[in-house]
Every structure is written in C-alpha cells, then in structure tokens.
Protein backbone atom coordinates (compact mmCIF):
# COMPACT_ATOMS: atom_id res chain seq x y z
CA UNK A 1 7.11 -208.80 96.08
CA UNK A 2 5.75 -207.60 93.22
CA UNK A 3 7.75 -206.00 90.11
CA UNK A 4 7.42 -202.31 89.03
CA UNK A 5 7.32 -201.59 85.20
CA UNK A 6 7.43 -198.81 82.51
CA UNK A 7 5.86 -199.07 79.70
CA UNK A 8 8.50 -198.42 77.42
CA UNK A 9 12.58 -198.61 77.17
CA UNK A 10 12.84 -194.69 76.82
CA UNK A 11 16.55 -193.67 78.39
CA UNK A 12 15.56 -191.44 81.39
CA UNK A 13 17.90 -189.30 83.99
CA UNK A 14 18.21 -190.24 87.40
CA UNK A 15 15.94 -188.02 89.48
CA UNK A 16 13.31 -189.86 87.27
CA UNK A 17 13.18 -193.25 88.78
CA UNK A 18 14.00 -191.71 92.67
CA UNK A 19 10.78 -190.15 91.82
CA UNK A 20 9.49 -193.24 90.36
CA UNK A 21 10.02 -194.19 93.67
CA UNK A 22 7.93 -191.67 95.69
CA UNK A 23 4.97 -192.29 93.50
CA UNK A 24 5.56 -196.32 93.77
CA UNK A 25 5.45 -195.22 98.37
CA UNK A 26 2.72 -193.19 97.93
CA UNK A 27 0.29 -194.45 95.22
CA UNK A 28 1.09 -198.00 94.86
CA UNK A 29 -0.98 -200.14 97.47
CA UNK A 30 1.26 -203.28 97.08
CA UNK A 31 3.15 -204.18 100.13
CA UNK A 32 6.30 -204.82 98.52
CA UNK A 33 8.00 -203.82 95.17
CA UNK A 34 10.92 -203.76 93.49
CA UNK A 35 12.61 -202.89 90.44
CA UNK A 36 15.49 -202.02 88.47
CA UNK A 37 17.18 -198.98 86.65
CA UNK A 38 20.52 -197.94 84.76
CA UNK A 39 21.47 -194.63 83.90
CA UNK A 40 24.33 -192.48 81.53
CA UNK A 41 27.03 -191.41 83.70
CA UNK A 42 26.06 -189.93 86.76
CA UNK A 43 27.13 -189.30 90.42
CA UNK A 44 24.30 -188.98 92.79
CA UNK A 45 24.56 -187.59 96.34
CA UNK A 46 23.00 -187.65 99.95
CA UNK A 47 20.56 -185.38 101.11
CA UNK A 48 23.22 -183.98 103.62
CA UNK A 49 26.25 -183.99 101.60
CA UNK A 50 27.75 -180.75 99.95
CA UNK A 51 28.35 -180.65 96.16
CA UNK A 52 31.67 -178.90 96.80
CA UNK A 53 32.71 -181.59 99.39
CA UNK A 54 31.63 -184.59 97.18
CA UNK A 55 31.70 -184.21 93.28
CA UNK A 56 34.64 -183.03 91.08
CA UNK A 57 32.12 -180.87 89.41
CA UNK A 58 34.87 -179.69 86.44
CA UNK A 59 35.88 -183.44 85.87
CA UNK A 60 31.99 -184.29 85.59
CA UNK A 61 31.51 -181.21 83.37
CA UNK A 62 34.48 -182.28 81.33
CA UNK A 63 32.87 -186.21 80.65
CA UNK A 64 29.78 -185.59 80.46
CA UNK A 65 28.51 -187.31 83.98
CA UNK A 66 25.80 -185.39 85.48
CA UNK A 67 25.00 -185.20 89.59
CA UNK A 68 22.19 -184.72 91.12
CA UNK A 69 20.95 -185.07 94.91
CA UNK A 70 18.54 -187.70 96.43
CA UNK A 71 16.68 -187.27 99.55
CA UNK A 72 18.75 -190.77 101.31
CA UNK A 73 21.29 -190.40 103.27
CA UNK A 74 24.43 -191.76 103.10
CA UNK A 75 27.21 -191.18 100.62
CA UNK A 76 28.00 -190.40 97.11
CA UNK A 77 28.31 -192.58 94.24
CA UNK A 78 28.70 -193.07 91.13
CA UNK A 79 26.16 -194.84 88.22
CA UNK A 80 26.47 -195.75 84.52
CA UNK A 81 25.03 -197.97 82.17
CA UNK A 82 27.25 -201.14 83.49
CA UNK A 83 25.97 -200.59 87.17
CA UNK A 84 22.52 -201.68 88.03
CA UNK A 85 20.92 -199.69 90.11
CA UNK A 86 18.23 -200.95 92.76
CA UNK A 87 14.93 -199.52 94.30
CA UNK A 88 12.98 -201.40 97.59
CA UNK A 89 9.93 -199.60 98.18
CA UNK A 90 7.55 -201.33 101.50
CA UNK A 91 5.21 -200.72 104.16
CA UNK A 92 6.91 -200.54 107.35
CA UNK A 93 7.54 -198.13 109.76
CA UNK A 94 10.49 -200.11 110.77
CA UNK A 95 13.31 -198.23 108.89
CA UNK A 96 16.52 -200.56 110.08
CA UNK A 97 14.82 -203.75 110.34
CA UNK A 98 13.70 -202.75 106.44
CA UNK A 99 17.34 -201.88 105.60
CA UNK A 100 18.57 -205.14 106.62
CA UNK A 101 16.14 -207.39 105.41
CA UNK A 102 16.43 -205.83 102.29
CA UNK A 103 20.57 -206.42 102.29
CA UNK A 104 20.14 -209.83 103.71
CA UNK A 105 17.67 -210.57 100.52
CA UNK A 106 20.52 -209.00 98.30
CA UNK A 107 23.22 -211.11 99.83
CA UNK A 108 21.17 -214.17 99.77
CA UNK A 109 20.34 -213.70 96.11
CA UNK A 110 24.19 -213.46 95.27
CA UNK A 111 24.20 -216.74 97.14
CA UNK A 112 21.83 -218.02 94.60
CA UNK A 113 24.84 -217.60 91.75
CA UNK A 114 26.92 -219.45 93.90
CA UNK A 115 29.07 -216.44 95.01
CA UNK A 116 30.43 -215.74 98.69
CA UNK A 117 28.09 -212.80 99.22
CA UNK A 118 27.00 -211.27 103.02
CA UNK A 119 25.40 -208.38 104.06
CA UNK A 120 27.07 -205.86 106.41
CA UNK A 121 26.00 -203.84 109.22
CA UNK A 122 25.75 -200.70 107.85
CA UNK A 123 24.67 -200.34 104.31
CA UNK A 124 27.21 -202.85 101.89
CA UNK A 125 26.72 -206.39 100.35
CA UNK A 126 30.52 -207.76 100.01
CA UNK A 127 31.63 -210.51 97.97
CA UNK A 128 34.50 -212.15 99.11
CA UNK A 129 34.85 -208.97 101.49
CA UNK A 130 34.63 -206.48 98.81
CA UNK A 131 31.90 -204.29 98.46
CA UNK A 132 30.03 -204.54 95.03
CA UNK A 133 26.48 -202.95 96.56
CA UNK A 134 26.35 -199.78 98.92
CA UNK A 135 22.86 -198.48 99.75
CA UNK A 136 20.85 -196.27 101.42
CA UNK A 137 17.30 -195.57 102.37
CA UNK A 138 14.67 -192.73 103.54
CA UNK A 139 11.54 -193.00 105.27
CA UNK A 140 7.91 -191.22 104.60
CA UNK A 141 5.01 -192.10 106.75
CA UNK A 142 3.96 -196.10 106.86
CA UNK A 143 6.59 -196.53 104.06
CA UNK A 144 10.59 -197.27 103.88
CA UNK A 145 12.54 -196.72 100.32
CA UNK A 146 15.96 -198.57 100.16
CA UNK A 147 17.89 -198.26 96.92
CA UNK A 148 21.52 -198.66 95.98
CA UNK A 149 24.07 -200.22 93.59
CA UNK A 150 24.82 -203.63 92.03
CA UNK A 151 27.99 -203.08 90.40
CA UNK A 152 27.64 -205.75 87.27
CA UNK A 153 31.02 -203.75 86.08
CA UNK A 154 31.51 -199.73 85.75
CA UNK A 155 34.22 -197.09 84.10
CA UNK A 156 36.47 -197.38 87.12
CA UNK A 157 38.17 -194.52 85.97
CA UNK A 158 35.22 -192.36 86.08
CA UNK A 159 34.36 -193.69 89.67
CA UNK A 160 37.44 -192.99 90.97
CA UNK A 161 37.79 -189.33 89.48
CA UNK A 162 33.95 -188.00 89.43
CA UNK A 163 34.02 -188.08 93.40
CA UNK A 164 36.24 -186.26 95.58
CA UNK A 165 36.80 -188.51 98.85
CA UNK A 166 37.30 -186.88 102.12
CA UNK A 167 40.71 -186.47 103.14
CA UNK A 168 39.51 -189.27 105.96
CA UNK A 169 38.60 -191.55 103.39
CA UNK A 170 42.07 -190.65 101.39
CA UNK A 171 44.40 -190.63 104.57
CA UNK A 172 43.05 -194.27 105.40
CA UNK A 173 42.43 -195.90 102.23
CA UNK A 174 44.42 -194.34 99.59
CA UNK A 175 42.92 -193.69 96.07
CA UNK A 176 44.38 -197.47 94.76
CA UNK A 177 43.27 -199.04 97.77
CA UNK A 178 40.04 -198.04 96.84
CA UNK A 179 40.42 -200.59 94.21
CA UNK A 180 41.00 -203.39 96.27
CA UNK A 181 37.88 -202.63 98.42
CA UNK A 182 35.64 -203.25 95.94
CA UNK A 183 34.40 -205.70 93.40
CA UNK A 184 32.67 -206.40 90.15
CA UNK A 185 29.93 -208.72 89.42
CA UNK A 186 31.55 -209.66 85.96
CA UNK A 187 35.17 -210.26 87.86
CA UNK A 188 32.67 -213.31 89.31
CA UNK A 189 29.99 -214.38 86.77
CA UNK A 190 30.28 -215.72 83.25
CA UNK A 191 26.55 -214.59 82.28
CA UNK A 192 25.86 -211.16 80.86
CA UNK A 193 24.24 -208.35 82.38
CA UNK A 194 20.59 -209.10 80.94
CA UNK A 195 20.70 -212.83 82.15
CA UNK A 196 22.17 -211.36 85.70
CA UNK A 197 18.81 -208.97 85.64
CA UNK A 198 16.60 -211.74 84.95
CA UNK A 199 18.18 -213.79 87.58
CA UNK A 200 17.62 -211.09 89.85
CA UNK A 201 13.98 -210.54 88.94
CA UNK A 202 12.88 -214.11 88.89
CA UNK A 203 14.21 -214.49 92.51
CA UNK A 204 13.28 -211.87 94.36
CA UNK A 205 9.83 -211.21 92.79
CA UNK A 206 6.65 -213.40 92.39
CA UNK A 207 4.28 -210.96 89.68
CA UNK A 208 4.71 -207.10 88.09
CA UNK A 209 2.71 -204.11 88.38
CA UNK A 210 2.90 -202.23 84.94
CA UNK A 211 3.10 -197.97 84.88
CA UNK A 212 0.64 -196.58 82.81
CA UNK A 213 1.60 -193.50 80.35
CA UNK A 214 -0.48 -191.69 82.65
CA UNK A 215 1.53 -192.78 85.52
CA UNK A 216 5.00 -191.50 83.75
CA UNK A 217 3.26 -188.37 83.35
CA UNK A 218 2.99 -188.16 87.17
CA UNK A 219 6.30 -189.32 87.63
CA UNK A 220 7.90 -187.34 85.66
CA UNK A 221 6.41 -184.28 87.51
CA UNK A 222 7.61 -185.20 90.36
CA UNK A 223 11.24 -185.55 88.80
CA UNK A 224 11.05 -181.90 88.74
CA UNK A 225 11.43 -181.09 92.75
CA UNK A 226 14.85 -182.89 91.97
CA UNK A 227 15.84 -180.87 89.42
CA UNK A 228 15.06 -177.59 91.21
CA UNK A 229 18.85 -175.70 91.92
CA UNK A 230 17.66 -174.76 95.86
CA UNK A 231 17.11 -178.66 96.51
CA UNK A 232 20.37 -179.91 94.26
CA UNK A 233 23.08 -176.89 95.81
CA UNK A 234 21.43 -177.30 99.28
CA UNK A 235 22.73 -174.70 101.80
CA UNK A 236 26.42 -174.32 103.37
CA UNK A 237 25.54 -172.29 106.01
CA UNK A 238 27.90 -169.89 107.84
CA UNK A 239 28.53 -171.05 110.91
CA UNK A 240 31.27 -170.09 113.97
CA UNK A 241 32.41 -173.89 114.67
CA UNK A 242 32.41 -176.82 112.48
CA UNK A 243 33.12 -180.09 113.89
CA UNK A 244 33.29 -183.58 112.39
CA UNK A 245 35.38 -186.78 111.49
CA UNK A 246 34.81 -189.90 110.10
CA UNK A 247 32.97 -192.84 112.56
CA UNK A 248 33.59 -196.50 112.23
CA UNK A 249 30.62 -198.11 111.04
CA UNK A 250 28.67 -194.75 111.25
CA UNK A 251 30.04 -193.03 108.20
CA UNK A 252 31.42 -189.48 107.70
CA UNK A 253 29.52 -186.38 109.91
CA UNK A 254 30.29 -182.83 109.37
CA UNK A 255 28.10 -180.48 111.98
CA UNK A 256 28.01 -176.62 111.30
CA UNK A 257 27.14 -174.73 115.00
CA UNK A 258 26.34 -171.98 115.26
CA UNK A 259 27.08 -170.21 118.72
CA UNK A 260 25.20 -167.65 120.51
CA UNK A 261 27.46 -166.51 124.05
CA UNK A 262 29.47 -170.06 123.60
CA UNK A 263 25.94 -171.97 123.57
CA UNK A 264 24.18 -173.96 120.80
CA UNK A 265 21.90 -172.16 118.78
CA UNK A 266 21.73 -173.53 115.11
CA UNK A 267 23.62 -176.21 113.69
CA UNK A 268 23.41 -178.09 110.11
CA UNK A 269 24.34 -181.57 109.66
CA UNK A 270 26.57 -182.82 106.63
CA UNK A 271 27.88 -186.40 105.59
CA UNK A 272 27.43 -189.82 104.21
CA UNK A 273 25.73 -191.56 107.63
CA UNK A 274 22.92 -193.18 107.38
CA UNK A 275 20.21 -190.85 109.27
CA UNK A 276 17.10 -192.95 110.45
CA UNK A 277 14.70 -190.13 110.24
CA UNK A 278 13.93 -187.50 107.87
CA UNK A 279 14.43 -184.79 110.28
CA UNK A 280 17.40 -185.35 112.02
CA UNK A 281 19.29 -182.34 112.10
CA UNK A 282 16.20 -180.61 113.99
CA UNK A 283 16.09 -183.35 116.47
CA UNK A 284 19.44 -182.86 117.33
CA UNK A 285 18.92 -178.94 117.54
CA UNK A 286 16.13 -179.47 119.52
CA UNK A 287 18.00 -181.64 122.19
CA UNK A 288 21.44 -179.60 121.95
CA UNK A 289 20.02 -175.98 121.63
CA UNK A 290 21.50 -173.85 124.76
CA UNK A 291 24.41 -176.33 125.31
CA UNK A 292 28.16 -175.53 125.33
CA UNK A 293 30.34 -177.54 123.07
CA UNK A 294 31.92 -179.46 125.99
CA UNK A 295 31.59 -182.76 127.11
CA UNK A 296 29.80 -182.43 130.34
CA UNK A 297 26.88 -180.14 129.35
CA UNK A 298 26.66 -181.85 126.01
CA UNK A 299 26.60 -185.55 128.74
CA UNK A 300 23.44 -183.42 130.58
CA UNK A 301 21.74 -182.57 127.38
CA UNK A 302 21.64 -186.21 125.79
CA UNK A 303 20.60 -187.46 128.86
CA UNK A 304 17.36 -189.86 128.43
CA UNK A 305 18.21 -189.52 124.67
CA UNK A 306 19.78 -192.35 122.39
CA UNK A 307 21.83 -190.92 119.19
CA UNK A 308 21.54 -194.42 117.60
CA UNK A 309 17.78 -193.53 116.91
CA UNK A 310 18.81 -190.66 114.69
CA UNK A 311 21.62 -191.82 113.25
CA UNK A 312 22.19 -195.86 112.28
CA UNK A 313 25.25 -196.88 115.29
CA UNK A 314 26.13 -194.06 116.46
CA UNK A 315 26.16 -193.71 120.08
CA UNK A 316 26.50 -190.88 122.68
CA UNK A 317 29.89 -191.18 123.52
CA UNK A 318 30.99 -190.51 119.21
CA UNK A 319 28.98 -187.97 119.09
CA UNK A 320 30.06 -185.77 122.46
CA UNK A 321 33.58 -186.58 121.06
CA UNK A 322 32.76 -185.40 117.98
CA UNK A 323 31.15 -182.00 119.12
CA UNK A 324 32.97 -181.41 122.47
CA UNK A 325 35.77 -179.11 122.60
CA UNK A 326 36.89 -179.85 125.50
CA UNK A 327 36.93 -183.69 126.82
C-alpha cells in the first residue's frame, strides 16, 4: 500500500481531502493507498443524514466548527486538530469485504503498540471495548473509499455539544455515558501524536506517491461539488408517513413515504447506516413502489430480495418492522 502525499503543509478544509480522495479512486492507478489528514474544528455528516437532525448548527456557529456533508454513509462526527483522520482508497468491487479488511488492518496496527484493539462488525475499532475509530465508506465503479477517525485525543466538549444525538441514541446512552463509550489514544500511549503518525505510516505502507501542484489544482476543484449549498442542505422532502428507529448493529434509519391511495410511491431514506451501494434509496423504491405499508404486502414485495445487500445487516424482518403499520 502505497502512501498519498501533498506537496506542502498548507492547512486545508475538509471537503478538500474527501475530494483528495475521489481523484486518488479515479486517477491514481495504484491498487492500494492510504493517507492521513487533520482538520480545524469540524463536524462532518452522511450523505443521508439531515443537517437539522444532526448538527447544533448555532453551537457550531458560535465556536467556530464548520460542517459539511460527505458522500459515505453512516453517521456524524466530529474532527479537530487532535483527531487523525483516515482515508483507504482500493480496487475492489467488494465493498464489505473492503470495509473489514480495512478495520481488521486498523485493529491489528493498534495491536502493534501493544494495546487491546479489535475491529467490530459494523464500522468501530474498540480498545478495551471503547470505540476510539468509527468509519465509513462509499463505492464508485472498480473502486471502494473507507475513511474514518483515530481519535489520538479531541475537545470532548466540542464533540459532545456540536452534534445533536437522536433521542434513540440519548434515551439509551445518555449524554455522560457517551463518555464511557469511547476512548482516547493518549488515555493509552505515552508517544506524541507525530511519533503515533509515523508509527502508523511505517506499518501499514511500503512506498508514497507524491501530489503534484498540478494535482492540488485538480483537487481542489473538485472540493467545490462539496461546497455547493444543494449537495451540503440536501432535501427534507414532504412526505405523508415517516417511519424509522434505531437498529442494533445497523445504525439509525429514518424513511420519508410518500403515499399515493395508501400505496408506496416515493420515499427518501435518512440516517447513519452504512448503505452498501450508492443508490440505495432508488433500489428500495424500485422494489417497494405500489406496496401498502403493512407487513404482508411489504413480505410479497421483498420476496427474492435481500435488504442486507443495500444496507450492511439489516435484514427483511427490521426493515418490514420498521415500515409496516400494521404487524
């Protein structure tokens, strides 16, 4: 695996390195690479997530911590200078054998330091059984992207209050319980961030690729899709019936249906699972279109179809219970 560089130490925004990651997927002809990134404060959030639902906007405004959208799934988070952020970029078509290779790697690397790290089966590497890494990844043709967090340390504070947790999340965990679900790298290691980077590099990579001013220039105009306000706001569309809940080991799903004489017509998927193809809301439109929100015709339309191929472990039975108003 081979490691991605810039060509300077200028302080960038976020959107810049996930777009540093489409041009590594579609220019770069190495197999694997890898690199690393830190950023001021900022939350960043799924592709299917609403701003409204996800970031205390007036306590960001109020600190200075921006938030943007990336095209992942999964859930929100939040970044600063003491949190290392992550980027995988590969060729495979494979997008969940990719994801937990890549977390395996991750784990395994931890190991390295001596520390009780695993991988999970969703998107987390735990030390000790407390998350310090959450990821997610998205998928363009012949490649996979996986990137996520190493939390070295961060301003807990600003974690804590720049996200607004679902009332799920809130109802189970509780804001200080929070806490006690998840780790620091510095609570564990004596070395400093730099050495911890170095570490990192010198296991999991074997050579570098170096950007060329050229290539920032290219990079940096693809930052600009991210930056557009119809691709951060997204859409909250209007719908008749919303549905949703929070899944064990699937993650948070909101649908928005849309009903046309009590059958399925439109619907618009929201949350922080981890969707395993780039258009999942239209496949599940596409299988559920004409179907009444109850349990047997929702059983007749799924038939033949797997929901764990859209979305990472969720099966057919979650989601009919999600969506069915009637059991």
């Amino acid at each position: 695996m081979k490691y991605l560089s810039l060509p300077d130490h200028a302080t960038r925004i976020l959107p810049f390195y996930l777009a540093m990651e489409e041009f590594a997927a579609r220019i770069i002809e190495e197999d694997d690479i890898f690199f690393m990134w830190q950023v001021d404060p900022t939350v960043i959030f799924g592709r299917n997530q609403l701003i409204a639902n996800e970031v205390n906007v007036d306590y960001c405004r109020e600190h200075g911590i921006a938030f943007y959208r990336r095209r992942s799934g999964g859930g929100c988070v939040y970044a600063d200078r003491d949190n290392i952020m992550f980027s995988y970029i590969t060729r495979s078509d494979e997008v969940q054998t990719t994801f937990t290779r890549y977390t395996s790697a991750v784990a395994d690397m931890l190991r390295g330091l001596g520390l009780n790290a695993s991988a999970s089966d969703r998107n987390d590497v735990h030390i000790d059984g407390r998350k310090v890494s959450g990821n997610a990844f998205y998928h363009i043709p012949g490649r996979s992207i996986v990137h996520g967090t190493m939390l070295f340390d961060t301003n807990m504070e600003h974690m804590l209050n720049a996200i607004t947790p679902s009332r799920e999340k809130l109802t189970s965990k509780g804001v200080e319980s929070v806490r006690s679900h998840i780790t620091t790298l510095r609570e564990h290691l004596a070395m400093d961030i730099e050495d911890f980077k170095r570490h990192v590099r010198e296991t999991l990579c074997d050579g570098e690729i170096q950007l060329t001013a050229d290539d920032v220039a290219e990079i940096e105009r693809i930052t600009q899709a991210y930056l557009e306000p119809s691709f951060l706001w997204g859409n909250d569309p209007q719908c008749e019936v919303k549905r949703g809940g929070r899944i064990e080991g699937v993650g948070s799903i909101y649908i928005n249906v849309a009903l046309n004489h009590d059958t399925i017509q439109d619907l618009h998927l929201m949350g922080d699972f981890l969707p395993l193809c780039n258009d999942v809301g239209e496949k599940l439109l596409d299988t559920l279109r004409g179907a009444k929100l109850e349990a047997n015709d929702l059983h007749k339309a799924l038939d033949g179809c797997d929901a764990g191929q859209w979305i990472l472990n969720l099966t057919n039975e979650q989601l009919i219970e999600l969506l069915a108003i009637s059991h």
